[in-house]
N, C-alpha and C. Protein backbone atom coordinates (compact mmCIF):
# COMPACT_ATOMS: atom_id res chain seq x y z
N UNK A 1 -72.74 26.65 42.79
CA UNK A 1 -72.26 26.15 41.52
C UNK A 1 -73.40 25.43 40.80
N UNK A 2 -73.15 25.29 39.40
CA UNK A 2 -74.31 24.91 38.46
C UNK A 2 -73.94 23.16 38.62
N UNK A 3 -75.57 22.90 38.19
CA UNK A 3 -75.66 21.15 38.16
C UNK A 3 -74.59 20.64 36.65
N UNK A 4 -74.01 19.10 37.12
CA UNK A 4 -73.24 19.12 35.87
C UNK A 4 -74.28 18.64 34.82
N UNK A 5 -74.03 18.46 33.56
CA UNK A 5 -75.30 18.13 32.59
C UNK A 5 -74.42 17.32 31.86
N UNK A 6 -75.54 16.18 31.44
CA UNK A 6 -75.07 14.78 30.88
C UNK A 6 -74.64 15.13 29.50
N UNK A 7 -73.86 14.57 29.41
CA UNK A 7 -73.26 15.10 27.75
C UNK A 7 -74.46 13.99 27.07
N UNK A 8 -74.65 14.39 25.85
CA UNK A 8 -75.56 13.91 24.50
C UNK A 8 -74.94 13.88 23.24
N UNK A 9 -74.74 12.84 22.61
CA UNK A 9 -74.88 12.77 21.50
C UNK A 9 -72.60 12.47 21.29
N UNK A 10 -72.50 12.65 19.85
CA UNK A 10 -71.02 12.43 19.77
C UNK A 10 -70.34 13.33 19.98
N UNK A 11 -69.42 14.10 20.29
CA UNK A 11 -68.72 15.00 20.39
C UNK A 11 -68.67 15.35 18.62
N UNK A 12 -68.41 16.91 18.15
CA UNK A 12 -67.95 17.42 17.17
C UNK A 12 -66.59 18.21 17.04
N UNK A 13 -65.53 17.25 16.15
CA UNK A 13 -64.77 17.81 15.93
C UNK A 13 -64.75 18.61 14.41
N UNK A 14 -63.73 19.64 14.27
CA UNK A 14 -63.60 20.33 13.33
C UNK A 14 -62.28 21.19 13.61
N UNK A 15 -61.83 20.89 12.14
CA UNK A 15 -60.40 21.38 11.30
C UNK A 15 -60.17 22.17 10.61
N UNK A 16 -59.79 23.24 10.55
CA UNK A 16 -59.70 24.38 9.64
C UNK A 16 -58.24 24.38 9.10
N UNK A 17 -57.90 24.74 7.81
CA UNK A 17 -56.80 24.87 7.68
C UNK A 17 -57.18 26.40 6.07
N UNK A 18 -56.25 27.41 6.23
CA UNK A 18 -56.86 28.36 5.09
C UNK A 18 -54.96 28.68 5.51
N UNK A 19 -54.91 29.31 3.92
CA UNK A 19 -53.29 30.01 3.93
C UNK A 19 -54.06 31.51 2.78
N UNK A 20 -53.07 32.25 3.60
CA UNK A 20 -53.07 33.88 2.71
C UNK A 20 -52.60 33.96 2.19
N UNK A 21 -53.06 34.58 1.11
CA UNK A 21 -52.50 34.94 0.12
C UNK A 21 -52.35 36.96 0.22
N UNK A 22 -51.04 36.78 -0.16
CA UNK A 22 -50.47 38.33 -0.28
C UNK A 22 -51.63 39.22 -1.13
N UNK A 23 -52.39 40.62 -1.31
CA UNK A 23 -53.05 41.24 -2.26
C UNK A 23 -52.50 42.30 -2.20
N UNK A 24 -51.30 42.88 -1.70
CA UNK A 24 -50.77 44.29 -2.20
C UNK A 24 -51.31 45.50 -1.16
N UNK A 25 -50.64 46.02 -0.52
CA UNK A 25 -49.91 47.25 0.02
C UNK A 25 -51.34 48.29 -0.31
N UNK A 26 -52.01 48.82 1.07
CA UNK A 26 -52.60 49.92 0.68
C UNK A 26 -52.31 51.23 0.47
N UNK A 27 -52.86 52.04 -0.33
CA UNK A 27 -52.41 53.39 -0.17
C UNK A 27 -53.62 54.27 -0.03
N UNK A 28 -53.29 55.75 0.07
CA UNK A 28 -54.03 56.97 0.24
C UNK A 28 -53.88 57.58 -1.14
N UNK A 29 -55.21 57.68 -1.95
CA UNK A 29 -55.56 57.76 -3.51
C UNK A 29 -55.24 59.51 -3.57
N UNK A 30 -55.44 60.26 -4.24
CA UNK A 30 -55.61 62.05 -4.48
C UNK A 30 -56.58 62.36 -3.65
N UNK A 31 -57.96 61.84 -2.99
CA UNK A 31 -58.90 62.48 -2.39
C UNK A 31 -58.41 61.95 -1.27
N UNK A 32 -57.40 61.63 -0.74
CA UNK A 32 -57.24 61.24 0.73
C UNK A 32 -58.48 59.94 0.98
N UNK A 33 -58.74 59.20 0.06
CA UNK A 33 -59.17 57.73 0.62
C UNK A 33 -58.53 56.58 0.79
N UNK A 34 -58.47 55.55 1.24
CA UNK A 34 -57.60 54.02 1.14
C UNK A 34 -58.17 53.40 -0.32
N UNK A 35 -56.85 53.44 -1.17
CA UNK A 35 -56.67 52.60 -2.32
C UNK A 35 -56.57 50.89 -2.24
N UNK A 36 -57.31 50.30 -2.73
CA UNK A 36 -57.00 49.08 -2.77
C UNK A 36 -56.66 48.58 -4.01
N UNK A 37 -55.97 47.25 -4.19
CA UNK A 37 -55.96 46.85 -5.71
C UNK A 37 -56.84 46.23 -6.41
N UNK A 38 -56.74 45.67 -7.22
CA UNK A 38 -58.00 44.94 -7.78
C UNK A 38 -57.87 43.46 -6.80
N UNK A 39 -59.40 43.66 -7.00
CA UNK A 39 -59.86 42.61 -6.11
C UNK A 39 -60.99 41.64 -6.85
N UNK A 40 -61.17 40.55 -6.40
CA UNK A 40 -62.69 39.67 -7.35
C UNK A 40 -63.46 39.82 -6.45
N UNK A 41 -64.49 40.15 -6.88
CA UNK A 41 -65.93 40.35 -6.62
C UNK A 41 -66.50 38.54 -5.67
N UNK A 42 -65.67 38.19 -5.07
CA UNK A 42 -65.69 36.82 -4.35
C UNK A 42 -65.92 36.79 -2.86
N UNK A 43 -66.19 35.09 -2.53
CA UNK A 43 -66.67 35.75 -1.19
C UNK A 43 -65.36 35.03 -0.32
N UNK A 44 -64.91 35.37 0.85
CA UNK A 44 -63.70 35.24 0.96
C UNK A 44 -63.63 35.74 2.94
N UNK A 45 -62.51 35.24 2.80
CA UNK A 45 -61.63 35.97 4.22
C UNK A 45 -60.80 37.17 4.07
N UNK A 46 -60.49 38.44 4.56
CA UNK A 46 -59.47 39.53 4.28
C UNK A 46 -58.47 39.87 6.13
N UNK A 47 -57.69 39.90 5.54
CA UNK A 47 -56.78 39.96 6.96
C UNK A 47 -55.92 41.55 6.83
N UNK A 48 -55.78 42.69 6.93
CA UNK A 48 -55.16 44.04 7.08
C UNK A 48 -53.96 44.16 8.33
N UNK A 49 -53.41 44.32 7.88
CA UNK A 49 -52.12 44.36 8.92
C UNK A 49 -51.76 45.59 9.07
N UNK A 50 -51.82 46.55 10.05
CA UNK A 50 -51.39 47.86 10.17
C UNK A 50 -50.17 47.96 10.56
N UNK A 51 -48.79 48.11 10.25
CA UNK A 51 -47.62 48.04 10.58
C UNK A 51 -47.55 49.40 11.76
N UNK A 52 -46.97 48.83 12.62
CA UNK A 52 -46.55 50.03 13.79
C UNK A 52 -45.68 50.42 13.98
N UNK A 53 -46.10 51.91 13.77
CA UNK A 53 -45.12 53.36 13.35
C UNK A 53 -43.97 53.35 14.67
N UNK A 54 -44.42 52.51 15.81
CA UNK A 54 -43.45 52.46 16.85
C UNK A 54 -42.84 50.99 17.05
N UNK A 55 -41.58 50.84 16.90
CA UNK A 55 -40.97 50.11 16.99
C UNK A 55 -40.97 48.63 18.02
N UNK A 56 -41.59 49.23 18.86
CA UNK A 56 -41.55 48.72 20.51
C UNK A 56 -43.11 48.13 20.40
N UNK A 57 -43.82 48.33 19.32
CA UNK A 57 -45.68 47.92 19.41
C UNK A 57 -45.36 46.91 18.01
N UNK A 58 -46.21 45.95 18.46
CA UNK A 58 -46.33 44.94 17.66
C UNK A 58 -47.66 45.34 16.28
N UNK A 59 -48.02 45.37 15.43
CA UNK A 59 -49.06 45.43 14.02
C UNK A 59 -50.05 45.19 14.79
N UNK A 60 -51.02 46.08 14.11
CA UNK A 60 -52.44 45.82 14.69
C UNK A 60 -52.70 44.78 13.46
N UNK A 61 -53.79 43.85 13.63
CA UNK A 61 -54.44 42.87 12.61
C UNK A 61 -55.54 43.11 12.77
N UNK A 62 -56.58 42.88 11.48
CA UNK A 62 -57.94 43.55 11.69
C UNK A 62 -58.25 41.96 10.81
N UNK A 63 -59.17 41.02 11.54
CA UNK A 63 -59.60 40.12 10.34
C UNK A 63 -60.93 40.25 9.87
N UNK A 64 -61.55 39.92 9.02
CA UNK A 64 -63.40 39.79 8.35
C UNK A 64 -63.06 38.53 7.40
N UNK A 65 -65.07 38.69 7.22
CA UNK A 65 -65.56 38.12 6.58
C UNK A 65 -66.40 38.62 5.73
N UNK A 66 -66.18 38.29 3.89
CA UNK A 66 -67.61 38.59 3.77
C UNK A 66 -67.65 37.99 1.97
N UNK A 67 -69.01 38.15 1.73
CA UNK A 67 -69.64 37.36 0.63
C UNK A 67 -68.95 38.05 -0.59
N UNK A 68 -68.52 38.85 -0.64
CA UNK A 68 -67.81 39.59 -1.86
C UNK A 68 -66.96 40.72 -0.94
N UNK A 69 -65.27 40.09 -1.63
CA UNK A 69 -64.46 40.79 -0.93
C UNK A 69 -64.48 42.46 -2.10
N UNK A 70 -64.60 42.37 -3.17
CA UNK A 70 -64.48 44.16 -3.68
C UNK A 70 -65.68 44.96 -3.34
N UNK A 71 -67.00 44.42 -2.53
CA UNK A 71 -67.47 45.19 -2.37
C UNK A 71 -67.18 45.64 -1.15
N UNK A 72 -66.75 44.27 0.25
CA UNK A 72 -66.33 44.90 1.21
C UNK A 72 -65.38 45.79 1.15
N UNK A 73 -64.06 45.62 0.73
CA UNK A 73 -63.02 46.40 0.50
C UNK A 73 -63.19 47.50 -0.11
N UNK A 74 -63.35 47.66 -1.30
CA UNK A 74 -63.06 48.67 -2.11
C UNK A 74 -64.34 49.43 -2.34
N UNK A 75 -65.29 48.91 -1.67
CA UNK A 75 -66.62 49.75 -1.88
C UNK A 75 -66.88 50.14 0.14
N UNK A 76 -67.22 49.40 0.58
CA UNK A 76 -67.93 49.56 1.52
C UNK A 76 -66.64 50.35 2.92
N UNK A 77 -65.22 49.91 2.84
CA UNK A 77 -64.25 50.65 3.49
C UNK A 77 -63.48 51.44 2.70
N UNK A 78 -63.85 51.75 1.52
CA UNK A 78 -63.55 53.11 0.92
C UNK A 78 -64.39 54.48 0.86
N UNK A 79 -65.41 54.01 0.60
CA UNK A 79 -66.71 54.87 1.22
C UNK A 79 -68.04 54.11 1.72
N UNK A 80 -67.82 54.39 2.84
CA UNK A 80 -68.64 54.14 3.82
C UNK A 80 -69.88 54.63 3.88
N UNK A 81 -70.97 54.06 4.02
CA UNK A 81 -72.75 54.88 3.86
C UNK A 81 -72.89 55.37 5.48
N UNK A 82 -73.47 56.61 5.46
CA UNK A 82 -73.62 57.07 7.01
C UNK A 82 -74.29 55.82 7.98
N UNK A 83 -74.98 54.65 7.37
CA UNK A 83 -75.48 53.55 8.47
C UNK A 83 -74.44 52.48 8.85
N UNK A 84 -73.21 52.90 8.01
CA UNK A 84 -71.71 51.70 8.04
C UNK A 84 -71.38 51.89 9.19
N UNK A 85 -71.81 52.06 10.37
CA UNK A 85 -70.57 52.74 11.21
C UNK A 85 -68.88 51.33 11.36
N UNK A 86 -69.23 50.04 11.03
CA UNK A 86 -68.16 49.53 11.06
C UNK A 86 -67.07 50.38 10.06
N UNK A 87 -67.70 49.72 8.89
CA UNK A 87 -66.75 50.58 7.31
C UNK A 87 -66.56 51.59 7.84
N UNK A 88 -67.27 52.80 8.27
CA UNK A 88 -66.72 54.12 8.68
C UNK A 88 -65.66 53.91 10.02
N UNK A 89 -65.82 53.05 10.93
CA UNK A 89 -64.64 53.12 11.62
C UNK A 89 -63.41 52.51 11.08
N UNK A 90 -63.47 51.43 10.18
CA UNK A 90 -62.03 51.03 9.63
C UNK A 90 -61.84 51.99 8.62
N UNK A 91 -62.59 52.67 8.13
CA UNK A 91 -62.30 53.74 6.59
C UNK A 91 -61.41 54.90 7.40
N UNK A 92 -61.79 55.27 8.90
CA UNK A 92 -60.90 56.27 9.50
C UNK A 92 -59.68 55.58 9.87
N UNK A 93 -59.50 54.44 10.42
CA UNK A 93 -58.62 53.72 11.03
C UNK A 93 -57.28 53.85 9.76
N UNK A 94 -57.67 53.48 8.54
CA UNK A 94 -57.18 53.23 7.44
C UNK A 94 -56.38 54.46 7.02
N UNK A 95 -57.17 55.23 6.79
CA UNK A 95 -56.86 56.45 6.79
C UNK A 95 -55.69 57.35 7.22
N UNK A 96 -56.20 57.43 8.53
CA UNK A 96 -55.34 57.88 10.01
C UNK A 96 -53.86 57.25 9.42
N UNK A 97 -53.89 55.77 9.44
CA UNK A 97 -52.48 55.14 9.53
C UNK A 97 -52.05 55.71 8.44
N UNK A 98 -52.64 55.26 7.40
CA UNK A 98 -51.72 55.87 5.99
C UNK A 98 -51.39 57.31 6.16
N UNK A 99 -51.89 57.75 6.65
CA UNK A 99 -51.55 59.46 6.76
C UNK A 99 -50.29 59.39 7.65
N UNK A 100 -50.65 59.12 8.41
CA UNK A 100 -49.38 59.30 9.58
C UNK A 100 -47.73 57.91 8.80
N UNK A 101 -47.67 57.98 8.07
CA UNK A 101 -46.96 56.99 7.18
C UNK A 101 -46.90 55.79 7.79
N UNK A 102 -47.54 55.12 7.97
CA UNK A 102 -48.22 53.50 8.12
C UNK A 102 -48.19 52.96 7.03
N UNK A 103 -47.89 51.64 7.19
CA UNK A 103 -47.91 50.79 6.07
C UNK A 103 -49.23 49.61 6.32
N UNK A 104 -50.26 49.39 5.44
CA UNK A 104 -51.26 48.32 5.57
C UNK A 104 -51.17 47.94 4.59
N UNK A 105 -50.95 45.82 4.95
CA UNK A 105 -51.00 44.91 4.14
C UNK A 105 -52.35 44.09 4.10
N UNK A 106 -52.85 44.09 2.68
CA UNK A 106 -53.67 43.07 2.77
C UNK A 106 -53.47 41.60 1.86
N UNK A 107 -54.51 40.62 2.93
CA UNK A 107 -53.86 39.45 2.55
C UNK A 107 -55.28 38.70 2.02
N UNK A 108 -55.50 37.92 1.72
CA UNK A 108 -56.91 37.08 0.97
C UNK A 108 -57.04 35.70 1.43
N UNK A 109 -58.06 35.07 1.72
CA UNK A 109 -58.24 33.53 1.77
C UNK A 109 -59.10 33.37 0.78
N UNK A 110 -59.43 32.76 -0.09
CA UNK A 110 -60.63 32.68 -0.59
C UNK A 110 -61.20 30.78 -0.88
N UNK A 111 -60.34 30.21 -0.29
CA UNK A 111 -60.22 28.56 -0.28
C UNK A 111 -59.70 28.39 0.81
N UNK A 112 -61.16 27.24 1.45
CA UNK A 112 -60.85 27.38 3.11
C UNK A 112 -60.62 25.60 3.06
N UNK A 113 -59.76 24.77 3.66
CA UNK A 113 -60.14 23.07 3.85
C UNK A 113 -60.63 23.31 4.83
N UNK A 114 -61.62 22.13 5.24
CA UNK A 114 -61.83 21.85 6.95
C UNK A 114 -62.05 20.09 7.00
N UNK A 115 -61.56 19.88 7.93
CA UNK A 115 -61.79 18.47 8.19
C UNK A 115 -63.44 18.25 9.39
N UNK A 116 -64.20 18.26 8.78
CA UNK A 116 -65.06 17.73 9.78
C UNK A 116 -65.59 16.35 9.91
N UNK A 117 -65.48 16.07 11.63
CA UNK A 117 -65.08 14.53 12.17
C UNK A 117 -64.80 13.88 11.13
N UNK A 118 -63.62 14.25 11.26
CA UNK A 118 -62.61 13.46 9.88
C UNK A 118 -62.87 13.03 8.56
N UNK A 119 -63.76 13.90 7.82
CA UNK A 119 -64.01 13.58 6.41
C UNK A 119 -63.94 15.25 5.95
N UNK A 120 -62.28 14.89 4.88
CA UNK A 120 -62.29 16.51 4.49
C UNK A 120 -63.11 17.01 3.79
N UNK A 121 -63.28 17.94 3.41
CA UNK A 121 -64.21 18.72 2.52
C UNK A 121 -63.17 20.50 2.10
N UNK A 122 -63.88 20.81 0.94
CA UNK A 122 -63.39 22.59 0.82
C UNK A 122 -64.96 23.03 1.58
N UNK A 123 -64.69 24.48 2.27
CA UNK A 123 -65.93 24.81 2.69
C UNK A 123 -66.10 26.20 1.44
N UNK A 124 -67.34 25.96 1.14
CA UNK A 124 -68.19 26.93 -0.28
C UNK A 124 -67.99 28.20 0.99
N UNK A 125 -67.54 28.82 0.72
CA UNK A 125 -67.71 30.32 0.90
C UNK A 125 -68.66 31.02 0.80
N UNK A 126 -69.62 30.56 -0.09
CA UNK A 126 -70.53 31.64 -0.46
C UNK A 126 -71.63 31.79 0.63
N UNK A 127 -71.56 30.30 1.24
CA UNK A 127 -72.61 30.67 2.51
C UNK A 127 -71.40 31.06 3.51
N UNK A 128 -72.61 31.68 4.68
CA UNK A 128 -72.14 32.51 6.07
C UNK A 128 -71.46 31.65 7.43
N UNK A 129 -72.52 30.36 6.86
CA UNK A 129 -71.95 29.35 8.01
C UNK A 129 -70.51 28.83 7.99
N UNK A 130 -70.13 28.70 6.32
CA UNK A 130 -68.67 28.08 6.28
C UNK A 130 -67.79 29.34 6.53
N UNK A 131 -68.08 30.33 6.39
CA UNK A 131 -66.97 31.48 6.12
C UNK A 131 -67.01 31.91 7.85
N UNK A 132 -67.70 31.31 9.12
CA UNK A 132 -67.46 32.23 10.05
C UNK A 132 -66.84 31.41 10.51
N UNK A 133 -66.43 29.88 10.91
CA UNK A 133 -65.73 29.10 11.59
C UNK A 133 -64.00 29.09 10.61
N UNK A 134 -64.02 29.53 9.34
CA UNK A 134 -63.20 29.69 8.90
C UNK A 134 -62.41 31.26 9.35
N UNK A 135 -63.34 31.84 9.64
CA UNK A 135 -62.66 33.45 10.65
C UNK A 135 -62.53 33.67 11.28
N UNK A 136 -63.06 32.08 12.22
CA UNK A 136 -62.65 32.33 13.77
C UNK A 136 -60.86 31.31 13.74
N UNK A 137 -60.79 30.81 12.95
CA UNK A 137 -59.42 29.96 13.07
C UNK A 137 -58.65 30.69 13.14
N UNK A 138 -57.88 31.92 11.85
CA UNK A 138 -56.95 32.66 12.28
C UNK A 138 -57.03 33.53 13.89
N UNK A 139 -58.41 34.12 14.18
CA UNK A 139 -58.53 34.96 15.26
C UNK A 139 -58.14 33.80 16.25
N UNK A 140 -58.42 32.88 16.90
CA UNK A 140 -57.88 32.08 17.63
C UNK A 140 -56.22 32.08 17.45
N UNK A 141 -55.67 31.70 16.30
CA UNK A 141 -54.22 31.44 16.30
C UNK A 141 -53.58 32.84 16.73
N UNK A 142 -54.26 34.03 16.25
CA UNK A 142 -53.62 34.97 16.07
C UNK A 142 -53.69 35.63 17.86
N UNK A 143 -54.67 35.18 18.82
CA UNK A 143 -54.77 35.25 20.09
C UNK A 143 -53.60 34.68 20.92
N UNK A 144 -53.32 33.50 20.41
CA UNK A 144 -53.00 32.45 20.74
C UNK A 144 -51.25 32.82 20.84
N UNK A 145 -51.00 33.07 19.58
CA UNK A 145 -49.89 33.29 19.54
C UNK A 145 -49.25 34.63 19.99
N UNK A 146 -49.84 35.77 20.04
CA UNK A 146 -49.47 37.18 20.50
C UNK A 146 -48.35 37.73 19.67
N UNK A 147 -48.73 37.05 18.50
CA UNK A 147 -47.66 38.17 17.08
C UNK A 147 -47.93 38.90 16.67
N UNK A 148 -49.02 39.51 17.17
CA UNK A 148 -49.92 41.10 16.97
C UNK A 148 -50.85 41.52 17.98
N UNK A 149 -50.92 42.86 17.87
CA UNK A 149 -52.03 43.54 18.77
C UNK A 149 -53.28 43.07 17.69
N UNK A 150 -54.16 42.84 18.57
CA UNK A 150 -55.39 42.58 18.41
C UNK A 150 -56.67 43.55 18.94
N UNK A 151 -57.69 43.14 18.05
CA UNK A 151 -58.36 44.50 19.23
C UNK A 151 -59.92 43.87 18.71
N UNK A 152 -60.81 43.59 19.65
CA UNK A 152 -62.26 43.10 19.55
C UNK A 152 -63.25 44.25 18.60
N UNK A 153 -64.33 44.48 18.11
CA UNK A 153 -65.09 45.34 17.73
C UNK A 153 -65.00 46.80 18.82
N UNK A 154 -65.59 46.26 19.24
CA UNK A 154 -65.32 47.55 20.49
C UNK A 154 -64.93 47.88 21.32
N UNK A 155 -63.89 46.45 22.04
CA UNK A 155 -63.13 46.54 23.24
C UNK A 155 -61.54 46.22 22.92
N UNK A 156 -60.93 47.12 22.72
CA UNK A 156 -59.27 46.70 21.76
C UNK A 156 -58.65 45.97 23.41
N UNK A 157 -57.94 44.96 22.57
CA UNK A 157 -57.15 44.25 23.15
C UNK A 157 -55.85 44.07 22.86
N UNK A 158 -55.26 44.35 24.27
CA UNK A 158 -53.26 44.52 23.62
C UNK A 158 -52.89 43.02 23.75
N UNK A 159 -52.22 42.51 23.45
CA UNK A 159 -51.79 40.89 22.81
C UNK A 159 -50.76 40.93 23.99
N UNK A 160 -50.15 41.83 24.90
CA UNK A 160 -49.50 41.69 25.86
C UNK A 160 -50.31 41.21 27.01
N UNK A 161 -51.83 41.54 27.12
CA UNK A 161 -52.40 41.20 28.14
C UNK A 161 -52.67 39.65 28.48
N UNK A 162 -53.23 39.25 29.25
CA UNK A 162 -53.13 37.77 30.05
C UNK A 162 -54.64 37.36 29.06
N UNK A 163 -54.39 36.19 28.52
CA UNK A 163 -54.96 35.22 27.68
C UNK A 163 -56.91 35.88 28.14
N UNK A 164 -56.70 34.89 29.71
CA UNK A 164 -57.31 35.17 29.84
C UNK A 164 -58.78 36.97 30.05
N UNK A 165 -57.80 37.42 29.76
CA UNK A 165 -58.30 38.86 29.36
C UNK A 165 -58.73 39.32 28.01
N UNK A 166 -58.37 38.38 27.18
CA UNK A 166 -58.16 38.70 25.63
C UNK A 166 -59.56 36.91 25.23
N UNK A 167 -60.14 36.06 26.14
CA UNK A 167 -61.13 35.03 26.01
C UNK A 167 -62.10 35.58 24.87
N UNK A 168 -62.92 34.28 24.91
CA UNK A 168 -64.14 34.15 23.61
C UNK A 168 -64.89 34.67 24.66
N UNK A 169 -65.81 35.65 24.09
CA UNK A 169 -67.13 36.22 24.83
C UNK A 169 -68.33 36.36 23.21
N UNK A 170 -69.41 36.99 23.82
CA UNK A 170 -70.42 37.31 22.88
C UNK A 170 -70.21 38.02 22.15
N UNK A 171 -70.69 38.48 21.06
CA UNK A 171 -70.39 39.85 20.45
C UNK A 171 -71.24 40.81 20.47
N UNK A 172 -70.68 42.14 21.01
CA UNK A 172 -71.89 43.45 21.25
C UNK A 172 -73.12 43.79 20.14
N UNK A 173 -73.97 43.53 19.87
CA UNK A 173 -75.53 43.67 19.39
C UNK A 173 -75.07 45.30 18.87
N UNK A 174 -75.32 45.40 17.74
CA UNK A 174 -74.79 46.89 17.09
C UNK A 174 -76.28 46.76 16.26
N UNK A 175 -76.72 48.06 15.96
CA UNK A 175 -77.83 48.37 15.26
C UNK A 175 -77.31 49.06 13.81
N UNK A 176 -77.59 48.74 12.63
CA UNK A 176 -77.40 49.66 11.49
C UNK A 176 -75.80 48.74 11.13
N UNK A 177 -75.31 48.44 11.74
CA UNK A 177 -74.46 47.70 10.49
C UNK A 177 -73.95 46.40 10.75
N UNK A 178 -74.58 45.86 11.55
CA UNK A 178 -74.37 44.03 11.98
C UNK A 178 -75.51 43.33 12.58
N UNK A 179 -75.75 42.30 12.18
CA UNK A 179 -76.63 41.51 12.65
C UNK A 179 -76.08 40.88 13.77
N UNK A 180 -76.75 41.04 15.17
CA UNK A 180 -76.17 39.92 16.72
C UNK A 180 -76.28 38.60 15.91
N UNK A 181 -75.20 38.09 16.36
CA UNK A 181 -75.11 36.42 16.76
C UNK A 181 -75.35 35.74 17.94
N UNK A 182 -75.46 34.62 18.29
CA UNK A 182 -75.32 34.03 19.31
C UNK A 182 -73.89 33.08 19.27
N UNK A 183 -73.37 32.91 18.62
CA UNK A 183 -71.99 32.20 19.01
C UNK A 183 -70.96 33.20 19.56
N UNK A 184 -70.12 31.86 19.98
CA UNK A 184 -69.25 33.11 20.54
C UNK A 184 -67.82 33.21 19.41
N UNK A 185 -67.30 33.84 19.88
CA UNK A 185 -66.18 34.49 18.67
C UNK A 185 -64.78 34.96 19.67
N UNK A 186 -63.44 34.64 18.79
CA UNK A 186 -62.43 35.14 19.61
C UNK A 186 -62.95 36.74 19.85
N UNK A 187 -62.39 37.49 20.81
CA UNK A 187 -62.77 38.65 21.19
C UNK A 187 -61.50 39.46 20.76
N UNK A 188 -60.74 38.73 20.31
CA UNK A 188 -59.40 39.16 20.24
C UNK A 188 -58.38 39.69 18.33
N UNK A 189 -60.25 40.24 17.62
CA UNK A 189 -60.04 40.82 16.50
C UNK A 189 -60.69 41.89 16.23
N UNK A 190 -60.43 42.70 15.43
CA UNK A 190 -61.49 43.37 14.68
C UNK A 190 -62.25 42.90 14.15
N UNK A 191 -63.35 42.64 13.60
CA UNK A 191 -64.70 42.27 12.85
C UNK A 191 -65.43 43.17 12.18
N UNK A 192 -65.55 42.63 11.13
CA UNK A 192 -66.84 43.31 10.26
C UNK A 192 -67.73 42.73 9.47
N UNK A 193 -68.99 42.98 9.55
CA UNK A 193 -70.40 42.20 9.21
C UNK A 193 -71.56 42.98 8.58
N UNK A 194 -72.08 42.25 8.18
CA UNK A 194 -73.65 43.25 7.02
C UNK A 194 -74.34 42.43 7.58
């Protein structure tokens, strides 16, 4: 077993609190792509709810982040550039469901509070640092609670499985459409990153 190590410095707490907002029902346009509605060119949280065609399976939830939600959405998972492979896997995902008559809801944060060590603040969105602790809050609750299937970047996770199976780990190092992090992240969402 490892040596214990002296704690340093004050402990950091931090509070997230963000509520969704409803953005309207996707569909499948004349060329067989995912329609979205209008969206602001903002930088934001997006949450997709895939309703399940089987009764007995709980909604898949897909959450992100990113600096401008119409380009993520309506540009980058509507058509996807051959180096997207994220966008190209949710642009099929999207797809697939709507075809097979699936219903996907999307929802918006775009105003996050956080209390850090107890002095509130709104966190600016526009940087990367406030918008990822604000995307790990729902993915935690949404672990937490098991009111949906969940599923990691590349390792899907059923919300029936044992907590501990569904833990915070690293996130897989992808070339061409995400930059590695070193924090760790619930494991227990979809993700998508530039």
């Amino acid at each position: 077993m490892g040596q214990e190590r002296q704690l340093v410095g004050a402990p950091v707490e931090v509070r997230v609190r963000l509520q969704w907002r409803a953005a309207g029902e996707l569909t499948l346009d004349a060329s067989g792509k995912p329609a979205f509605g209008p969206l602001e060119a903002a930088p934001g949280l997006y949450r997709l709810e895939l309703a399940s065609l089987n009764e007995q399976q709980r909604p898949l939830v897909y959450f992100g982040e990113t600096d401008n939600l119409r380009r993520r959405l309506s540009g980058n998972y509507r058509n996807p550039g051959p180096s997207q492979q994220t966008s190209a896997r949710i642009n099929g995902l999207l797809r697939e469901h709507l075809a097979r008559g699936g219903s996907v809801s999307l929802s918006l944060a775009t105003e996050v509070d956080a209390e850090v060590d107890g002095v509130p603040q709104r966190l600016d969105l526009s940087t990367k640092a406030a918008r990822l602790p604000a995307e790990s809050a729902p993915l935690v609750g949404a672990r937490t609670t098991h009111a949906s299937r969940i599923s990691a970047e590349s390792h899907p996770i059923s919300a029936e499985r044992a907590p501990e199976q569904a833990g915070i780990r690293q996130p897989p190092s992808r070339t061409g459409c995400t930059r590695s992090r070193s924090r760790p992240r619930g494991a227990s969402a979809h993700r998508s990153r530039r």
